[in-house]
Protein backbone atom coordinates (compact mmCIF):
# COMPACT_ATOMS: atom_id res chain seq x y z
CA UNK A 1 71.63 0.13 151.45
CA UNK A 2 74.18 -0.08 148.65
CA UNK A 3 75.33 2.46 146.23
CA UNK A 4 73.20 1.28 143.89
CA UNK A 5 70.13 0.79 145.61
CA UNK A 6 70.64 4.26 146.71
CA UNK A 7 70.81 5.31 143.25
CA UNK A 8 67.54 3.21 141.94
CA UNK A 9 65.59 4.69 145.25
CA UNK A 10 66.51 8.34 144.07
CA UNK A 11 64.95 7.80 140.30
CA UNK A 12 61.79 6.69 142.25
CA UNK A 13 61.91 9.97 144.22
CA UNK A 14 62.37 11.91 141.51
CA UNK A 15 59.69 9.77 139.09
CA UNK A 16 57.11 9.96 142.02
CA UNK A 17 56.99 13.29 142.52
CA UNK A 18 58.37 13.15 145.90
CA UNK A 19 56.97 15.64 147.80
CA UNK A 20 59.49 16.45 150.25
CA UNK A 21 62.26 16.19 147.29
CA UNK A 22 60.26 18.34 145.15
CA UNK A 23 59.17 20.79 148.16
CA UNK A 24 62.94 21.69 148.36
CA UNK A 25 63.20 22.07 144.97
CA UNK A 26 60.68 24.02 144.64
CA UNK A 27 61.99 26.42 147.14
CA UNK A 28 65.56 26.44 145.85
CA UNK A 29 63.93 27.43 142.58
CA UNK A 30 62.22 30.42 144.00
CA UNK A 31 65.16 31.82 145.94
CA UNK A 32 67.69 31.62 143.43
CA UNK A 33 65.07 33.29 140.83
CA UNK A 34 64.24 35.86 143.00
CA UNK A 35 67.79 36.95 143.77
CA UNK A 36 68.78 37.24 140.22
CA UNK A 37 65.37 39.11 139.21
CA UNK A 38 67.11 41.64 141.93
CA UNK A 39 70.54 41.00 140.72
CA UNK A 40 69.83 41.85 137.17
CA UNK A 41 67.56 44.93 138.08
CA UNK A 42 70.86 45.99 140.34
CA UNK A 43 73.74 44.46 137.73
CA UNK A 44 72.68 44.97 134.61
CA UNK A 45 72.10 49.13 134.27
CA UNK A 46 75.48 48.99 137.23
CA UNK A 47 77.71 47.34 134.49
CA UNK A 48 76.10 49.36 131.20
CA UNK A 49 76.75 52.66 133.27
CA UNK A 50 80.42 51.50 134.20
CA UNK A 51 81.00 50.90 130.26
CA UNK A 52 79.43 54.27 128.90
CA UNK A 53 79.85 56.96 131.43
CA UNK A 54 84.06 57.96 132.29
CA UNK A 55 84.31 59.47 135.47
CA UNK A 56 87.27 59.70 138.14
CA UNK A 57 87.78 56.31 140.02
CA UNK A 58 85.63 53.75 137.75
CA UNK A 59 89.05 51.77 136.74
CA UNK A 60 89.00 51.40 140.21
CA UNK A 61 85.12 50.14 140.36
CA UNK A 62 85.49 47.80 137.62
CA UNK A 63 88.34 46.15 139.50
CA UNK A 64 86.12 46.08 142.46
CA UNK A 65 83.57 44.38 140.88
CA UNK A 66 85.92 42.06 138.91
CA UNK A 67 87.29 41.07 142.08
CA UNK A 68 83.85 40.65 143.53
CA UNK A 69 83.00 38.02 141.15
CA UNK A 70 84.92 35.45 143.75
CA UNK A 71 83.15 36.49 146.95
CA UNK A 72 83.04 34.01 149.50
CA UNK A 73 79.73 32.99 150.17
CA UNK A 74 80.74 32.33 153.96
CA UNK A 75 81.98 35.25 153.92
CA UNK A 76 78.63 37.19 152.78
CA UNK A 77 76.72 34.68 154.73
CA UNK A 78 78.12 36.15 157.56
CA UNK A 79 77.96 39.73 156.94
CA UNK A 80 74.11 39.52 156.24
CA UNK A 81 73.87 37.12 159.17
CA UNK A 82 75.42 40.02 161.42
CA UNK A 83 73.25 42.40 159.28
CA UNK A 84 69.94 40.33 160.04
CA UNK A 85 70.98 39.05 163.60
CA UNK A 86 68.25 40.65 166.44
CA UNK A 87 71.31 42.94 167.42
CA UNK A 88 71.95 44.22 164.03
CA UNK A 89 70.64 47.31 162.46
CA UNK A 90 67.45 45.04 160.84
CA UNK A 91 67.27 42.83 163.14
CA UNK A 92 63.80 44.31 163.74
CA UNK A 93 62.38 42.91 160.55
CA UNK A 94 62.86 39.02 161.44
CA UNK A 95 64.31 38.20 158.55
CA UNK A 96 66.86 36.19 159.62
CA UNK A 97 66.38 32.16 159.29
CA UNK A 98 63.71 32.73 156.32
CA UNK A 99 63.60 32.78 152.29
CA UNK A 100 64.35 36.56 152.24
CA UNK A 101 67.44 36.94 154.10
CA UNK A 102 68.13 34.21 151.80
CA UNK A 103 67.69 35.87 148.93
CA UNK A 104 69.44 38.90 150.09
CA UNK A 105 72.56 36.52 150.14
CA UNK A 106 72.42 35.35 146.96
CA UNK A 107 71.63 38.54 145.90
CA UNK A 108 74.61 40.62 147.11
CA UNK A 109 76.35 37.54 145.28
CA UNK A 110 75.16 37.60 141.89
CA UNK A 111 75.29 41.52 141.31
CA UNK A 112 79.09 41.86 140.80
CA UNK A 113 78.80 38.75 138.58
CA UNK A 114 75.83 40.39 136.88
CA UNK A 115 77.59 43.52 136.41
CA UNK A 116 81.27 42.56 135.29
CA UNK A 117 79.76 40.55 132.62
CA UNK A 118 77.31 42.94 131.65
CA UNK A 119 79.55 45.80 131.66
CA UNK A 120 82.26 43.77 129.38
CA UNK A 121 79.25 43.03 127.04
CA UNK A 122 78.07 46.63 126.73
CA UNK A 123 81.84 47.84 126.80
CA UNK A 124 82.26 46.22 123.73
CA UNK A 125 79.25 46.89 121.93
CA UNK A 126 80.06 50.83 123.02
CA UNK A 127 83.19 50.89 121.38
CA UNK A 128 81.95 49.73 118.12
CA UNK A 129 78.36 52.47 117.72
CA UNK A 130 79.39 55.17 119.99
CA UNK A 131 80.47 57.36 117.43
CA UNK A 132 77.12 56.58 115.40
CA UNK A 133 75.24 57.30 118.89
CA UNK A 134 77.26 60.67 119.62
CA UNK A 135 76.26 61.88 115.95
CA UNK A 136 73.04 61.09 116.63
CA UNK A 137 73.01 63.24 119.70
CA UNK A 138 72.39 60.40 122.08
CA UNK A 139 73.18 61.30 125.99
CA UNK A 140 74.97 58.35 127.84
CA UNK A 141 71.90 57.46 129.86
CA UNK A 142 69.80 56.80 126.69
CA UNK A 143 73.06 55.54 125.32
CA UNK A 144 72.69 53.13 128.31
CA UNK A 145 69.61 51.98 127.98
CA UNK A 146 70.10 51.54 123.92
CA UNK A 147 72.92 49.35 124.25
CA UNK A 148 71.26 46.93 127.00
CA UNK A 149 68.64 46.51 124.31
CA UNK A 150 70.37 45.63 121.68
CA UNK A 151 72.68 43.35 123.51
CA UNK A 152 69.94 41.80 125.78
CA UNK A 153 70.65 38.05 123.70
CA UNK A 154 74.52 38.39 125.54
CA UNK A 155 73.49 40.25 128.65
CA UNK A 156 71.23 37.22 129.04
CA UNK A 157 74.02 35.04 129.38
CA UNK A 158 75.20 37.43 132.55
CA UNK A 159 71.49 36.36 133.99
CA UNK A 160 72.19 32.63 133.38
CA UNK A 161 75.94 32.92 134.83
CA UNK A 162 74.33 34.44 138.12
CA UNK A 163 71.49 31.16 138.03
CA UNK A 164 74.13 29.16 137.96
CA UNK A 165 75.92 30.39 140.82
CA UNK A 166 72.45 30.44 142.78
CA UNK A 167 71.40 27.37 142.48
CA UNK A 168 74.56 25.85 143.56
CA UNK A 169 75.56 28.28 146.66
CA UNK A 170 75.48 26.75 149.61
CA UNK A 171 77.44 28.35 152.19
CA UNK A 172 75.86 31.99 152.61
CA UNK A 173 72.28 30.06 152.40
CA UNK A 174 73.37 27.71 155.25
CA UNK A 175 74.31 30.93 157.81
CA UNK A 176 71.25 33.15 157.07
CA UNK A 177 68.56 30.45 156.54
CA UNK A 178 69.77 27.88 158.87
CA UNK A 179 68.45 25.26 156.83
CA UNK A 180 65.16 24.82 158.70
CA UNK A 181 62.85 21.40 157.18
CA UNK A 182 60.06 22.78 155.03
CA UNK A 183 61.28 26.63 155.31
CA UNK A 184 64.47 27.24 154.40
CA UNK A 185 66.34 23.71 153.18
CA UNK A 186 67.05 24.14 149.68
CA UNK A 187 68.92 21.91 147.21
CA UNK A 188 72.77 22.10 148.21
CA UNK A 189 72.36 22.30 152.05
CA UNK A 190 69.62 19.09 151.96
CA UNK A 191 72.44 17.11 149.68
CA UNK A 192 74.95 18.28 152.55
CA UNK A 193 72.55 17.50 155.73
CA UNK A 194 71.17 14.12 154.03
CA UNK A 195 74.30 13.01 152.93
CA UNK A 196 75.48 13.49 156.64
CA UNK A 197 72.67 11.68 158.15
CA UNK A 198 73.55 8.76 155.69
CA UNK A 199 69.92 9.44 153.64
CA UNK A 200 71.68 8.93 150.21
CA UNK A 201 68.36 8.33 148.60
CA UNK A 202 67.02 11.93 149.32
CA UNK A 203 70.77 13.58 148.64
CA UNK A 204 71.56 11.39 145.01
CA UNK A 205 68.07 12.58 144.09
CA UNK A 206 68.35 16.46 144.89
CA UNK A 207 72.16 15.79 143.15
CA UNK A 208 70.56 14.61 139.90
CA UNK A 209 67.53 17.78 140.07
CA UNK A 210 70.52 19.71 140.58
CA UNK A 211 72.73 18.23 138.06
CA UNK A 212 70.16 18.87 135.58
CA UNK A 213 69.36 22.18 136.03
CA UNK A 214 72.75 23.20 136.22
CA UNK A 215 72.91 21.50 132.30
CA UNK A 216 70.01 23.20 131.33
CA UNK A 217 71.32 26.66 132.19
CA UNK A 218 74.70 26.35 130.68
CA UNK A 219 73.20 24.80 127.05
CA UNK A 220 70.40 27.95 127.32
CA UNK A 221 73.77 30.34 127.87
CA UNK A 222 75.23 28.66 125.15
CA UNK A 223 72.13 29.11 123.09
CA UNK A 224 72.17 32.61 123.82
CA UNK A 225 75.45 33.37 123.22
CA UNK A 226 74.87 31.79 119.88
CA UNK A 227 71.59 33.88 119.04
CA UNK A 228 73.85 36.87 119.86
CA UNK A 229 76.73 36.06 118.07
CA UNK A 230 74.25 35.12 114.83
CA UNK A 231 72.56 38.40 115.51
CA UNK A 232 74.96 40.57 115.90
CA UNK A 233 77.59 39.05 114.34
């Protein structure tokens, strides 16, 4: 099949509905949603604390989770993989080759991108209203929860930085979900495993899905960050 038969094939599995294409779309969806639903509960009140509160040793956290913002996913793959393995402290659960240990991944991958944005965000806005906040006898915690209100427009783009990075992982998903057909293939290991087995159809199609999301996400950060920016100035 050439290139561009390939290419005309993948339009028709994407225009057909697909079932199998849109099965592991549908699933990729799901995971990466669910681990930065966790990620933001985790990240976002992490990051707000680390720019209010002062206490000894946060220089040293927020270049921890600076740093943490280039974990590689192999590398967590295999921590959670030893984590989840049926010798591992919960390897009782069975969560290993399924969505969840999946979404633990992705998870422990998205919070220190979550939270370094999120804390630069709220750093920021802390510097400009926290002597209006102190005169107003506001404690840090409700200080805290003020300022991830009245930045949530920018904090959002922290949310959409930590899609992005989801939904085009592939190397922690691989170890811990083993990229089982119908259970745990999701977009980037079916491009990698169809592309290998020479089904460029199947793989151009996911690429395009994938593409396209990707797109979306960045223009609805950028949207954000420009609701912020007209909000707040």
């Amino acid at each position: 099949m050439s290139e561009r038969d390939a290419f005309s094939t993948a339009l028709a599995l994407i225009g057909g509905a697909d079932p199998a294409l849109w099965g592991i779309v549908g699933l990729s969806l799901a995971v990466s949603l669910a681990a930065v639903a966790l990620a933001s509960l985790v990240g976002l009140p992490l990051g707000a604390a680390l720019a209010v509160f002062r206490f000894p040793g946060r220089g040293a956290l927020v270049t921890l989770f600076n740093g943490m913002m280039g974990l590689p996913p192999v590398v967590v793959g295999l921590a959670v993989y030893l984590l989840l393995s049926r010798a591992g402290p919960l390897g009782g659960l069975g969560l290993l080759f399924t969505p969840a240990a999946m979404v633990i991944a992705q998870t422990i991958l998205i919070v220190p991108i979550v939270a370094a944005l999120a804390r630069q965000t709220v750093e920021d806005a802390w510097r400009e209203y926290e002597e209006q906040m102190r005169s107003l006898g506001a404690t840090p915690r409700r200080s805290v929860a003020t300022l991830i209100w009245d930045t949530r427009f920018s904090l959002a783009t922290a949310v959409l930085a930590g899609l992005g990075r989801a939904s085009a992982e592939v190397g922690a998903v691989m170890i811990v979900g083993g990229n089982i057909d119908g259970l745990t293939r999701v977009m980037t290991t079916a491009i990698a495993l169809e592309t290998s087995k020479g089904d460029l159809p199947l793989a151009l199609g996911l690429g395009i899905v994938l593409i396209a999301l990707i797109v979306l996400i960045n223009a609805a950060a950028s949207a954000m960050k420009a609701v912020a920016q007209a909000r707040f100035g």
